[in-house]
Protein backbone atom coordinates (compact mmCIF):
# COMPACT_ATOMS: atom_id res chain seq x y z
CA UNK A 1 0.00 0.00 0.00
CA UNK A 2 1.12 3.52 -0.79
CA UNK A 3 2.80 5.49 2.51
CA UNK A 4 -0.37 8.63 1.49
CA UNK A 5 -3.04 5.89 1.23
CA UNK A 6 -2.47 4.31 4.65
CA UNK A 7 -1.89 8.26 5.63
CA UNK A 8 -5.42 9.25 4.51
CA UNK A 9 -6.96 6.17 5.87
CA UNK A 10 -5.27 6.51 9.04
CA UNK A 11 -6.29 9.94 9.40
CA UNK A 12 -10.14 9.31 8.58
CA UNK A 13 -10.37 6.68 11.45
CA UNK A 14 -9.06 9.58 13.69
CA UNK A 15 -11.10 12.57 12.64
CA UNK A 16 -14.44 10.63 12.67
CA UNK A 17 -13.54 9.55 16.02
CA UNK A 18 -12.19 13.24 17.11
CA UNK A 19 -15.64 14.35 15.68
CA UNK A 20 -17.79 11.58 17.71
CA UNK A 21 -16.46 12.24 20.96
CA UNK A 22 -15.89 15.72 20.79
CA UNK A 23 -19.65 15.64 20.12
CA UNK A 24 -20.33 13.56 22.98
CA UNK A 25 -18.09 16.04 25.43
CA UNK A 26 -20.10 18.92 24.30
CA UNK A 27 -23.37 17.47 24.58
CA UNK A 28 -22.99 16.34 28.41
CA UNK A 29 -21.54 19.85 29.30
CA UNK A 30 -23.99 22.11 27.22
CA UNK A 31 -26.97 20.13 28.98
CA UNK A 32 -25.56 21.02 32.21
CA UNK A 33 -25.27 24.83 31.61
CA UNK A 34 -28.58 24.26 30.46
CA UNK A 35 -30.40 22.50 33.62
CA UNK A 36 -28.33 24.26 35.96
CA UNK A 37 -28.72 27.84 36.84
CA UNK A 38 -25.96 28.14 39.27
CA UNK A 39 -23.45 26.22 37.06
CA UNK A 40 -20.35 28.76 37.00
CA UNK A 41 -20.34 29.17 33.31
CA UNK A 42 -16.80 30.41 33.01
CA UNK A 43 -14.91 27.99 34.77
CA UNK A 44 -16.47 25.34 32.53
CA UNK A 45 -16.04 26.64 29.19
CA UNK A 46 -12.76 28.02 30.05
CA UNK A 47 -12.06 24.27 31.39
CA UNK A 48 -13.20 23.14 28.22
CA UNK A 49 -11.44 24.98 25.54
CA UNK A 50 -8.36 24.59 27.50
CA UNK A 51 -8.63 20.73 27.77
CA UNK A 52 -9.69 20.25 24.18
CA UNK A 53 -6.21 22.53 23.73
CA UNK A 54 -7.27 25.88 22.48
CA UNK A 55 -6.39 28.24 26.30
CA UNK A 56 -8.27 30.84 26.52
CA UNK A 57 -6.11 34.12 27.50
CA UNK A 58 -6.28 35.27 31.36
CA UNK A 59 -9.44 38.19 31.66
CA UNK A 60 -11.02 37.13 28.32
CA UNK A 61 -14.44 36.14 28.20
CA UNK A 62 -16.01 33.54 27.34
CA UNK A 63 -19.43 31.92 26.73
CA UNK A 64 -20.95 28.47 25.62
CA UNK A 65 -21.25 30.53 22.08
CA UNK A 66 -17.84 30.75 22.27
CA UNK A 67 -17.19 26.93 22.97
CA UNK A 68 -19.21 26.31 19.52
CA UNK A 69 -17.97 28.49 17.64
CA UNK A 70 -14.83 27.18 18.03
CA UNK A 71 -15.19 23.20 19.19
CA UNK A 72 -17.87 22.90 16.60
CA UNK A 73 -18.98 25.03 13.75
CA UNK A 74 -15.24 26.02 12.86
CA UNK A 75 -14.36 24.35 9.09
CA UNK A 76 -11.05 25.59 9.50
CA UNK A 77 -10.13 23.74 12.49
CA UNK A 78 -9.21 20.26 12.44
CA UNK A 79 -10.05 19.85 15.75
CA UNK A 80 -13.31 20.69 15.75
CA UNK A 81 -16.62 18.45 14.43
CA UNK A 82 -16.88 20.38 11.59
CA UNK A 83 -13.58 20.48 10.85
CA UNK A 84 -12.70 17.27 11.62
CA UNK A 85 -15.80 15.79 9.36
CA UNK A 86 -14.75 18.13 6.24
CA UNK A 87 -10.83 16.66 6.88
CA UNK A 88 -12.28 13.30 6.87
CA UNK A 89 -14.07 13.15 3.84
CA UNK A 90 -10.82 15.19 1.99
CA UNK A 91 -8.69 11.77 3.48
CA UNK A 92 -11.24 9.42 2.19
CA UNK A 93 -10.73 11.35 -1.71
CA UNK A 94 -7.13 10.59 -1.34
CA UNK A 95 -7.92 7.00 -0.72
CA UNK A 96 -11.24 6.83 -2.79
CA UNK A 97 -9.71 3.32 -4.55
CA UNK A 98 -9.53 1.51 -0.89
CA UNK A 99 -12.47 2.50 0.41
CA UNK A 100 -16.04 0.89 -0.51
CA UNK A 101 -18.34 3.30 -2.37
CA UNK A 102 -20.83 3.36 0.55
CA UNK A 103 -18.12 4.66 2.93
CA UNK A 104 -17.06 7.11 0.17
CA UNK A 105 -21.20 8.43 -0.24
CA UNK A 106 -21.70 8.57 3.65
CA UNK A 107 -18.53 10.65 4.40
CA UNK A 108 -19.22 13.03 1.46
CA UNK A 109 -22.89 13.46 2.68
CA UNK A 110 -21.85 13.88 5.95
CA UNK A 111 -19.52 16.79 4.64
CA UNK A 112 -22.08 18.39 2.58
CA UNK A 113 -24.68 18.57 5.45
CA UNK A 114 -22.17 19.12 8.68
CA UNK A 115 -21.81 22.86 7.99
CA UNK A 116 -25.52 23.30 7.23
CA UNK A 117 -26.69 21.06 10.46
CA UNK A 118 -24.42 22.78 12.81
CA UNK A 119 -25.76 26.24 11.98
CA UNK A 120 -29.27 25.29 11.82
CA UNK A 121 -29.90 22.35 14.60
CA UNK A 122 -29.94 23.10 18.26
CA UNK A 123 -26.80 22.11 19.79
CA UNK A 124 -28.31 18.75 20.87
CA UNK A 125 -29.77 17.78 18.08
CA UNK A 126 -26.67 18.01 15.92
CA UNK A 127 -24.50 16.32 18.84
CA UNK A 128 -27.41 13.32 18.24
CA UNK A 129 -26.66 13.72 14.44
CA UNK A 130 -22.89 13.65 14.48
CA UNK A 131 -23.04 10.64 16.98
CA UNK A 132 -25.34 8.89 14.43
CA UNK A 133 -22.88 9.56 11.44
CA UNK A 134 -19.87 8.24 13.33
CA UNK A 135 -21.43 5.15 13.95
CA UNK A 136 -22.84 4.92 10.27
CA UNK A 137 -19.44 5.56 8.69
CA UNK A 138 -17.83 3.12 11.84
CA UNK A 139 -20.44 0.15 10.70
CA UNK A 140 -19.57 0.65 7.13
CA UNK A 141 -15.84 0.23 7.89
CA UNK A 142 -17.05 -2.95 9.98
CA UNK A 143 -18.97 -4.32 7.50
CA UNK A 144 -17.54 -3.51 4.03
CA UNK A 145 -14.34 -3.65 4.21
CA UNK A 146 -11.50 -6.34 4.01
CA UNK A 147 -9.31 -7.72 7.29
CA UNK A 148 -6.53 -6.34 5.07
CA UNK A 149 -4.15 -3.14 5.21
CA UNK A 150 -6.90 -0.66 4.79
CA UNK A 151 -9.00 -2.09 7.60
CA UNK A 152 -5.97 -1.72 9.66
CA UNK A 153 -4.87 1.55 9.15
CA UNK A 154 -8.51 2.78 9.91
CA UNK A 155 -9.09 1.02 13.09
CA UNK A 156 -5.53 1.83 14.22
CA UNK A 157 -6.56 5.65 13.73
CA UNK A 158 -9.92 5.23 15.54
CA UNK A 159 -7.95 3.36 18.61
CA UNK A 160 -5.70 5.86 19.07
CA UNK A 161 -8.12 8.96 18.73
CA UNK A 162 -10.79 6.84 21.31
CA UNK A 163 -8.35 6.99 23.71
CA UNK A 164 -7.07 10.25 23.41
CA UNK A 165 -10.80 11.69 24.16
CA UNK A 166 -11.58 9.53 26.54
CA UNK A 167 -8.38 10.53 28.70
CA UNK A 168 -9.48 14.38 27.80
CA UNK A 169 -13.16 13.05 28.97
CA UNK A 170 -11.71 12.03 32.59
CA UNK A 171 -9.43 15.03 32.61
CA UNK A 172 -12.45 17.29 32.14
CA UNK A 173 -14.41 15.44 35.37
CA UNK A 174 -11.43 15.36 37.55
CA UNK A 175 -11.32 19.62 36.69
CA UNK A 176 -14.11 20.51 37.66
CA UNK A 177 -15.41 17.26 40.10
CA UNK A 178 -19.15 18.27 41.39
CA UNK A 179 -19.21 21.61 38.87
CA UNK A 180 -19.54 19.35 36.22
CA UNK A 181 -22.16 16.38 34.60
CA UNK A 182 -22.77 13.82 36.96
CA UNK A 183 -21.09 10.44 36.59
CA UNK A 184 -24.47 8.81 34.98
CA UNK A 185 -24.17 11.63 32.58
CA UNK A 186 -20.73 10.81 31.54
CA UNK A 187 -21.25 7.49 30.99
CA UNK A 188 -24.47 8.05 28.69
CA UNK A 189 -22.23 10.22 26.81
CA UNK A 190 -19.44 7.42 26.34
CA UNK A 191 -22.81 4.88 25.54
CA UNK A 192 -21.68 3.11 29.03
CA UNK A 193 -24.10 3.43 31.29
CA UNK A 194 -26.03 0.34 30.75
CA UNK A 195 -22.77 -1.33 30.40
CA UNK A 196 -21.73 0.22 33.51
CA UNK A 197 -24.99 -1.05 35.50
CA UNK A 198 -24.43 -4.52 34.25
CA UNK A 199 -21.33 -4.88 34.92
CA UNK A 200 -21.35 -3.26 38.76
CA UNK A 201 -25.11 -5.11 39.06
CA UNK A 202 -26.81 -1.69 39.20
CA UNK A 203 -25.16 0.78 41.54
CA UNK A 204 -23.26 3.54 40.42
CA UNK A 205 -19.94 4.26 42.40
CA UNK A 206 -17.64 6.83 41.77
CA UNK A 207 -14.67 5.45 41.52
CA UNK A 208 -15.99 2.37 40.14
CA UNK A 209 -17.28 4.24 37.21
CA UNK A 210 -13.95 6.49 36.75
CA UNK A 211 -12.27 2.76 36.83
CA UNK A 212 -14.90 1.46 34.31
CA UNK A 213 -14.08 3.91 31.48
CA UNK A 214 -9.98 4.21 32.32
CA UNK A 215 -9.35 0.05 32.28
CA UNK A 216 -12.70 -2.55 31.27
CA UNK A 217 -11.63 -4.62 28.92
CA UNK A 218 -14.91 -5.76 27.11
CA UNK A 219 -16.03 -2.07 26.85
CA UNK A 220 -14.53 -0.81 23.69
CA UNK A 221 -14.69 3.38 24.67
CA UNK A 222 -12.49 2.50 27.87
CA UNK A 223 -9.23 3.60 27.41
CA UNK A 224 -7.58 -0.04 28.21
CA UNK A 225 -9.87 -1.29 25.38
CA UNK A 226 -8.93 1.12 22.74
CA UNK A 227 -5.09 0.83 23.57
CA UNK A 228 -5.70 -2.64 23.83
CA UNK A 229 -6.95 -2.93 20.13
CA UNK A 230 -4.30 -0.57 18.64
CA UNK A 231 -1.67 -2.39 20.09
CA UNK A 232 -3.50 -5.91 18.56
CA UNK A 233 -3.50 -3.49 15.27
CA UNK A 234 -0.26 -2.38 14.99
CA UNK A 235 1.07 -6.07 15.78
CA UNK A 236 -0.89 -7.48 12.55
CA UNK A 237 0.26 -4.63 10.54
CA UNK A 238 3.78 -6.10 10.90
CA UNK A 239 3.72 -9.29 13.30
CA UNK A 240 7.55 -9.87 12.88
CA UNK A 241 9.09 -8.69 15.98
CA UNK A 242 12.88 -8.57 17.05
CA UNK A 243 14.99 -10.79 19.27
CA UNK A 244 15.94 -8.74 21.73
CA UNK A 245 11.89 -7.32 21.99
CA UNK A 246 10.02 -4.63 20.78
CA UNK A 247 11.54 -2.46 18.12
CA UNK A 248 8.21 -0.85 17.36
CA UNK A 249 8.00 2.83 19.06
CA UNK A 250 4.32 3.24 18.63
CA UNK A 251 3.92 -0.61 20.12
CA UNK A 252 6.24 0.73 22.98
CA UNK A 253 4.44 3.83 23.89
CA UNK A 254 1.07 2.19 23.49
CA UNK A 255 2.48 -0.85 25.70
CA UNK A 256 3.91 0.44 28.35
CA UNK A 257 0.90 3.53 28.76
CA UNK A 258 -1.51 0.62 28.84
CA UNK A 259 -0.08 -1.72 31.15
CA UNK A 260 0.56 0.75 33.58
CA UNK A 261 -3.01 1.60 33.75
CA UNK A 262 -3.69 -2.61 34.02
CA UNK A 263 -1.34 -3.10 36.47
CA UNK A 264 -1.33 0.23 38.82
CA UNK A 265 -3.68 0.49 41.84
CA UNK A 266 -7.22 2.27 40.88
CA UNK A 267 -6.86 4.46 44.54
CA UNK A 268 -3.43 5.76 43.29
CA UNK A 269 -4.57 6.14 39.36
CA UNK A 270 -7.41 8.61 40.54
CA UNK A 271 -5.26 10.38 43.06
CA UNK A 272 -3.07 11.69 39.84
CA UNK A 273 -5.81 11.42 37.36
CA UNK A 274 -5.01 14.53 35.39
CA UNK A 275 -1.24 13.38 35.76
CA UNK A 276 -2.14 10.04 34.36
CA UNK A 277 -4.22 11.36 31.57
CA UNK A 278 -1.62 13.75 30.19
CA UNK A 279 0.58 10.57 29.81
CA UNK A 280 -1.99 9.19 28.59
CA UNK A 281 -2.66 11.70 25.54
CA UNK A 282 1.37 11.96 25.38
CA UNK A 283 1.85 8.52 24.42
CA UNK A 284 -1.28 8.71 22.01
CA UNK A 285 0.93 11.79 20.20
CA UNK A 286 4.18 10.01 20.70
CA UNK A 287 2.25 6.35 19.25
CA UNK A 288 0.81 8.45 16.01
CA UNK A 289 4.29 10.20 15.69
CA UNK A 290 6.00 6.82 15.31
CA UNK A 291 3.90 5.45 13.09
CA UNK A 292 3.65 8.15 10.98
CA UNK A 293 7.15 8.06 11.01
CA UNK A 294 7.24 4.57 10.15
CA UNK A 295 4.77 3.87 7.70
CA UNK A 296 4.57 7.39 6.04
CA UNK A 297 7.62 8.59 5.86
CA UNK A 298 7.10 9.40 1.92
CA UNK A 299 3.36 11.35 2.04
CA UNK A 300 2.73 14.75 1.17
CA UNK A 301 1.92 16.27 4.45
CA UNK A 302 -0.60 19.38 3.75
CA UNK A 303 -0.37 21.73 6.80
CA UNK A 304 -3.93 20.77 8.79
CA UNK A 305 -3.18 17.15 8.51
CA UNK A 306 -1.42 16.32 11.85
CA UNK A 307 -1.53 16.32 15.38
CA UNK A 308 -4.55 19.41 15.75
CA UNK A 309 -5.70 17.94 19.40
């Protein structure tokens, strides 16, 4: 496979993701400023812009406005849903010959309509319709295409980006604790909360639920998971491995991020959760570094192609 195919698939499993969860963020913290009067409306946007990496200067204000104009209705931004939809249908023209043609007609859709629907919808209702793309255009990757290179490089994109925002999720709750959503709210957003109940046989626990989306294996938004699968990835990509170990950066920094979070105490993970999650989001830059490093070393790279988040 070409080094700018695998690049544009790569990069359309991570801006579909970036898009989905930044969605999901958004929604749980612009229905709390909603419901709650007394919600202290600077603190959390501030929190959130600077989180999702865009600080906001000292003295400058803010306002949920603000958050969408630049998390979500900004086509110039690749980290924002808008931007990160129109990026991902520009990848998927780069690599229109790997991908099916009903993954090729849902992302170009989806980029036709995203600048439209984010204007026009209320904020929910185009959270609820961004969610329902990403999950269109994840089935159709699923479903339609081959166990084969571009599978790979798609999922391996998706892995890293899920675990990313997830980390940025936690960071987010550990920020602003009781100011922000709720723990049930959080893990609606993440699509865990049945999950959740099932698994902890119907009580909801703090801690339990922080440890549910940081390190369950069988729920594939936990960070563990995602790691988990990229690692899996990045191993079939190129199962030969060296004598002495792993030569593999991006298997490294995925590796030893993830089995730190297996292995470490839960009481002394949440005690440093911000810590944790930076490394966390570090090794997901480092990981995406090395393999575009490694498997794109040739590609064109256009300036908002990269590491926007």
């Amino acid at each position: 496979m070409l080094s700018r195919i695998a690049e544009a698939l790569f990069w359309i499993g991570r801006y579909v993701e970036r898009a989905d969860n930044t969605a999901r963020i958004l929604d749980a913290h612009t229905q709390l400023l909603l419901e709650d009067p007394w919600a202290d409306t600077q603190l959390i946007c501030r929190s959130l812009l600077t989180i999702m990496s865009h600080p906001v200067p000292e003295g400058e204000e803010v306002s949920p406005e603000t958050v969408m104009s630049v998390l979500a209705r900004d086509p110039h931004n690749a980290s924002s849903i808008v931007g990160s939809l129109v990026a991902a249908r520009e990848n998927a023209r780069r690599a229109r010959e790997s991908i099916s043609s009903e993954l090729w007609e849902c992302l170009n859709t989806t980029r036709n309509e995203v600048a439209f629907n984010a204007a026009n919808m209320v904020p929910h209702e185009f959270f609820v319709w961004v969610r329902s793309q990403a999950a269109i255009v994840s089935g159709l990757v699923d479903s339609s295409t081959s166990r084969d290179a571009t599978w790979h490089f798609m999922v391996l994109g998706r892995s890293i980006e899920r675990a990313d925002m997830t980390a940025r999720l936690l960071t987010i709750r550990a920020y602003l604790g009781d100011l922000g959503p709720g723990w049930p709210t959080l893990l609606r957003s993440c699509g865990a909360f049945e999950a959740f109940l099932r698994a902890r046989r119907g009580t909801i626990d703090e801690d339990a639920a922080a440890g549910f989306l940081l390190r369950d294996r069988l729920f594939p938004r936990s960070i563990v998971s995602s790691l988990a699968l990229a690692h899996q990835t990045l191993r079939e990509l190129e199962p030969a491995e060296g004598r002495r170990g792993i030569d593999d950066e991006a298997i490294r920094q995925i590796g030893i991020v993830r089995t730190d979070l297996e292995y470490s105490r839960l009481d002394d993970i949440l005690s440093e959760l911000p810590a944790e999650m930076a490394r966390v989001q570090l090794a997901c830059s480092m990981a995406s570094q090395a393999i575009s490093d490694r498997y794109f070393p040739a590609a064109a790279t256009t300036k908002w192609i990269g590491e926007a988040l």
